[in-house]
N, C-alpha and C. Protein backbone atom coordinates (compact mmCIF):
# COMPACT_ATOMS: atom_id res chain seq x y z
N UNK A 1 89.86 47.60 0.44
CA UNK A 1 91.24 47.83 0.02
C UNK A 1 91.23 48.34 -1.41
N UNK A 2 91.81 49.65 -1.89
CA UNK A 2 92.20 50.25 -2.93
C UNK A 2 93.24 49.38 -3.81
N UNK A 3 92.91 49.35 -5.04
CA UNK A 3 93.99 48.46 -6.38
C UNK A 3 94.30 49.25 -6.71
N UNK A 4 95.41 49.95 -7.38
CA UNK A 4 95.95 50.70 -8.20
C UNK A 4 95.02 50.27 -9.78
N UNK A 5 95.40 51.28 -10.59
CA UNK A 5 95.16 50.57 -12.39
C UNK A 5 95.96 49.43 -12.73
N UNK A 6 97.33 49.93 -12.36
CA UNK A 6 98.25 48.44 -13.18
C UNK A 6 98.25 47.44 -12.73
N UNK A 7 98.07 47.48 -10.89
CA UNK A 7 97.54 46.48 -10.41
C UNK A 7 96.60 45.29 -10.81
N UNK A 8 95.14 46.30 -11.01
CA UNK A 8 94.05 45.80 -11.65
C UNK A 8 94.68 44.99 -12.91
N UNK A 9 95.55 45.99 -13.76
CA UNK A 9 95.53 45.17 -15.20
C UNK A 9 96.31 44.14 -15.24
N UNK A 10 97.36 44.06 -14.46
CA UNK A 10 97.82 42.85 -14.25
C UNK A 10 97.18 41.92 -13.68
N UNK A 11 96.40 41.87 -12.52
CA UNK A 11 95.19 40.87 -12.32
C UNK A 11 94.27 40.04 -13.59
N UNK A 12 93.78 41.24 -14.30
CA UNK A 12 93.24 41.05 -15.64
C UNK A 12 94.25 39.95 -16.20
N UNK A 13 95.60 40.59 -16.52
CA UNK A 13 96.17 39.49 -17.54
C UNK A 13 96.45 38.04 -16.91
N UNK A 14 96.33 38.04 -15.80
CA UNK A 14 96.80 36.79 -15.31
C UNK A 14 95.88 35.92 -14.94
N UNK A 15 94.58 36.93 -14.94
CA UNK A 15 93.34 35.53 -15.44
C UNK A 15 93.18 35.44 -16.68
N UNK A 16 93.49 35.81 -17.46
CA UNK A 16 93.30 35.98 -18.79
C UNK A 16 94.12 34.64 -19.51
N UNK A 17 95.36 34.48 -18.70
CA UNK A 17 96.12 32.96 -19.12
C UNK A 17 95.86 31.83 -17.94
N UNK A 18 94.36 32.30 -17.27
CA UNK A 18 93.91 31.08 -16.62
C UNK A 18 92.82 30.55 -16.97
N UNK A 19 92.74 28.87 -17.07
CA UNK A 19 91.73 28.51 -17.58
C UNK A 19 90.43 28.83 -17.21
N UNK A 20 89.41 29.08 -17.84
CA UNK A 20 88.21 29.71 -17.70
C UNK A 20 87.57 28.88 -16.16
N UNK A 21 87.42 28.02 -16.18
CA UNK A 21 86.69 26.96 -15.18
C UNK A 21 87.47 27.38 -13.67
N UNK A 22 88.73 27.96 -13.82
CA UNK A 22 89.29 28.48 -12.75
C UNK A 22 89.23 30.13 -12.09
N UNK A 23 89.13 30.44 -13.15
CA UNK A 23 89.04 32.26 -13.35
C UNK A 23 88.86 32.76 -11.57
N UNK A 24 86.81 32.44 -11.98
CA UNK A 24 86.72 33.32 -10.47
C UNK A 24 87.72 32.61 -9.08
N UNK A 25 87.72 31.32 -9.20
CA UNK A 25 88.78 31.07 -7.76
C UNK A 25 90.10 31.36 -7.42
N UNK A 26 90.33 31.74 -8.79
CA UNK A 26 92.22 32.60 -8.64
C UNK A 26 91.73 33.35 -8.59
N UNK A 27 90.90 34.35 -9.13
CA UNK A 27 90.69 35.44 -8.82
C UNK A 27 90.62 36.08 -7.41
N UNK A 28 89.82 35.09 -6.63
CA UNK A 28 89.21 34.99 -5.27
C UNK A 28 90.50 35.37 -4.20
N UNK A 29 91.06 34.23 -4.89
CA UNK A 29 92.55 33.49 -3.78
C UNK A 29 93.10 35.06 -4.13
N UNK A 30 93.89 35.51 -5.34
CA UNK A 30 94.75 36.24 -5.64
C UNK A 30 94.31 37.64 -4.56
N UNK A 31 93.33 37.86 -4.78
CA UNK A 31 92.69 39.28 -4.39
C UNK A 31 93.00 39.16 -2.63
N UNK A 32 92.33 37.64 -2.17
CA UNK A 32 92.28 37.52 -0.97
C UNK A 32 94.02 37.59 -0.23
N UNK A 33 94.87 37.27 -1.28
CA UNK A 33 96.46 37.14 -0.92
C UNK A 33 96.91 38.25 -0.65
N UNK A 34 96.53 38.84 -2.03
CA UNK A 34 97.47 40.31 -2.43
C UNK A 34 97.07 41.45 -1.05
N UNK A 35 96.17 41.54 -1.04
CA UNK A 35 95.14 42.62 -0.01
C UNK A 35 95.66 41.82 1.16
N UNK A 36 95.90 40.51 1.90
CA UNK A 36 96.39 40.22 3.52
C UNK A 36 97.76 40.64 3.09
N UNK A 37 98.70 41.04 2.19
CA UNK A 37 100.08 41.18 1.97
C UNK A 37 100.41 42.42 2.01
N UNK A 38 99.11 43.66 1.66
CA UNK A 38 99.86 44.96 1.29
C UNK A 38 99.15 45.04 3.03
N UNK A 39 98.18 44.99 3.01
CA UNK A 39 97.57 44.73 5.25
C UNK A 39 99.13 44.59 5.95
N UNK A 40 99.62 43.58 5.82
CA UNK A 40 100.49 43.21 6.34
C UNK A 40 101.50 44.17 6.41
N UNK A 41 102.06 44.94 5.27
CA UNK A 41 103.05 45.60 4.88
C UNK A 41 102.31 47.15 5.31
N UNK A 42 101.45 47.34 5.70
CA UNK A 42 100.82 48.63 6.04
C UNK A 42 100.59 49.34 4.80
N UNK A 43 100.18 48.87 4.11
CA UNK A 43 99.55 49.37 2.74
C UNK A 43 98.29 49.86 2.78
N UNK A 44 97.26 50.64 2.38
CA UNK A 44 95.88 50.87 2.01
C UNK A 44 95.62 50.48 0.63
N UNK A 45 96.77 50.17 -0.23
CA UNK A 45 96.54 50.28 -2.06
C UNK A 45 97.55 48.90 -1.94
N UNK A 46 97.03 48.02 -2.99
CA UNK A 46 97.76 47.13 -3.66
C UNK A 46 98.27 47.47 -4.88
N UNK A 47 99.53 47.24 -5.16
CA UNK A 47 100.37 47.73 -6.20
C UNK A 47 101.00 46.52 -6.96
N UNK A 48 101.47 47.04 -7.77
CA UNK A 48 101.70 46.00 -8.83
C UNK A 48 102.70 45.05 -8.18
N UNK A 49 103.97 45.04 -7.51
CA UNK A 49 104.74 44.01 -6.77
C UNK A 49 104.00 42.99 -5.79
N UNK A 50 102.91 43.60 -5.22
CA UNK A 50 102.15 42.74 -4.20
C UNK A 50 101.39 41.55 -5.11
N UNK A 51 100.77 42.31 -6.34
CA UNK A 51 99.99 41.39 -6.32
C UNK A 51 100.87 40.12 -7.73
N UNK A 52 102.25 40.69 -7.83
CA UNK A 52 103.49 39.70 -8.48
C UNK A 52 103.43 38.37 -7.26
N UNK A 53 103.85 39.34 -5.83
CA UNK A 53 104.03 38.03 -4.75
C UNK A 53 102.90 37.40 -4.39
N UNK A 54 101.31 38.02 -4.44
CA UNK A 54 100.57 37.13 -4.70
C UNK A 54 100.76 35.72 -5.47
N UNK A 55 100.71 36.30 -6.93
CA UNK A 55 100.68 35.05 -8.02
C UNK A 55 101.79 34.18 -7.85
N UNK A 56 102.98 34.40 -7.12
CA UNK A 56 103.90 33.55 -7.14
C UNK A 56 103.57 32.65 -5.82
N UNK A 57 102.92 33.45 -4.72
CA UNK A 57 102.68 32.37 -4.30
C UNK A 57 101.28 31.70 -3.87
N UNK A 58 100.56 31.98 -5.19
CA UNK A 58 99.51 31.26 -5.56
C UNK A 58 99.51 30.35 -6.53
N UNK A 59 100.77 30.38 -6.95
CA UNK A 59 101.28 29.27 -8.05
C UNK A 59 102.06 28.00 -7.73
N UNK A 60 101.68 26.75 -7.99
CA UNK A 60 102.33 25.57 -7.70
C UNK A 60 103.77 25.72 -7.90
N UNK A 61 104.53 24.97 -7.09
CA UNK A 61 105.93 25.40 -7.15
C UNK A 61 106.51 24.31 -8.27
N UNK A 62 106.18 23.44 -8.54
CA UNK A 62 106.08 22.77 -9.98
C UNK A 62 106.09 23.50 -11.44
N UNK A 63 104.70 24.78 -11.37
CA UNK A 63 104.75 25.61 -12.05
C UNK A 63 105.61 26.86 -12.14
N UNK A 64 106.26 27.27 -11.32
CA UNK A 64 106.52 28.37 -10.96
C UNK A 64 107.89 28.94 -11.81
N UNK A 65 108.46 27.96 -12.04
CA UNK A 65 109.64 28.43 -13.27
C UNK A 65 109.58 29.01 -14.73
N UNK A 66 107.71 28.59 -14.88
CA UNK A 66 107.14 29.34 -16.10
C UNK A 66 106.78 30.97 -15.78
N UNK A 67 106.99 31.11 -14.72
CA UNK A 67 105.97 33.09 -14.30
C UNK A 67 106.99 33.72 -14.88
N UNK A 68 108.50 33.89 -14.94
CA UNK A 68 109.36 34.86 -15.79
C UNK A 68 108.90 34.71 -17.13
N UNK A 69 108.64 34.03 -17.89
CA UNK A 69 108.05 33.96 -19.10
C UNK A 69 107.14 34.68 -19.39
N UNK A 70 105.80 34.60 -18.14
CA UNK A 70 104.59 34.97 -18.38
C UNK A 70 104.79 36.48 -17.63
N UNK A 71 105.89 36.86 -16.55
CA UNK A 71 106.21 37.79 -16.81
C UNK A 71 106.17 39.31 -17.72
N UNK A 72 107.81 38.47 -18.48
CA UNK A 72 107.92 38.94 -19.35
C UNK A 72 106.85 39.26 -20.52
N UNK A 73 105.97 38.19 -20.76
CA UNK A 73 104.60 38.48 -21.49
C UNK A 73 104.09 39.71 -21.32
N UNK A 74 103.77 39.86 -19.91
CA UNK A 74 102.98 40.65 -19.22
C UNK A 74 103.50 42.45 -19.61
N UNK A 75 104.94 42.37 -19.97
CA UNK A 75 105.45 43.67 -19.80
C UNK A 75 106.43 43.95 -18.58
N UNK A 76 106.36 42.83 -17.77
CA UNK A 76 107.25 42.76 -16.05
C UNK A 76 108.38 42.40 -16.53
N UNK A 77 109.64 43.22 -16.32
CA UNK A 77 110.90 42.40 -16.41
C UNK A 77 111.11 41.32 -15.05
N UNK A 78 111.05 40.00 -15.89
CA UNK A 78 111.11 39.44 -14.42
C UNK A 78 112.29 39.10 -13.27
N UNK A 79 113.35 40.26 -13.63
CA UNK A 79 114.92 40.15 -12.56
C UNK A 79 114.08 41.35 -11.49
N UNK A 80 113.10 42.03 -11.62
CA UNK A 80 112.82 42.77 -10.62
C UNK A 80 112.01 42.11 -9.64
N UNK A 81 111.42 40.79 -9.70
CA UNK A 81 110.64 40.25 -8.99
C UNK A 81 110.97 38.93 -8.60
N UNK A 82 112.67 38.34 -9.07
CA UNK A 82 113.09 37.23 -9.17
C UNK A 82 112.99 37.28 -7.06
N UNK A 83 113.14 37.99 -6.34
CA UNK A 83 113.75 37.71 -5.20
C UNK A 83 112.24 37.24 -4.70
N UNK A 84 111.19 37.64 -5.48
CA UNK A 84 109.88 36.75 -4.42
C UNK A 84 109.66 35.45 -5.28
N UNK A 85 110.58 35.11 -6.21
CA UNK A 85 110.45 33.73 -6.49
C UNK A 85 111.41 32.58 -5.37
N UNK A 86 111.96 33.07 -4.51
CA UNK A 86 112.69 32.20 -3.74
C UNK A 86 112.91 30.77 -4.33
């Protein structure tokens, strides 16, 4: 499965605010999410929204009210991605 660049770099940043001891297994999970999601959607390329609904729902739903923040960090306005925060 093909990543786009921003894809990729958003991957980058979002291990980048994960703790080191975790890195490669979000990494793992995320990649393994994002890629059955754009599959699903008849994608060949993962793009930057897929791999948003990845992380959201690779994120504890406890946590999950912090990702507009980290979002926004990121450069993502996060009202464009609020609807895969359900």
């Amino acid at each position: 499965m093909n990543w786009n660049d921003a894809a990729e770099d958003l991957l980058n940043q979002i291990l980048g605010q994960t703790p080191y001891p975790l890195r490669e297994q979000t990494e793992s999970q995320l990649r393994g999410v994002a890629e059955a999601l754009a599959e699903d959607e008849g994608k060949n390329r993962v793009g930057v929204e897929t791999v948003v609904a990845a992380w959201v729902r690779n994120t504890p739903v406890a946590l999950r009210p912090d990702l507009p923040r980290l979002m926004d960090k990121f450069g993502l306005d996060p009202d464009e991605y609020r609807h895969l925060m359900g």
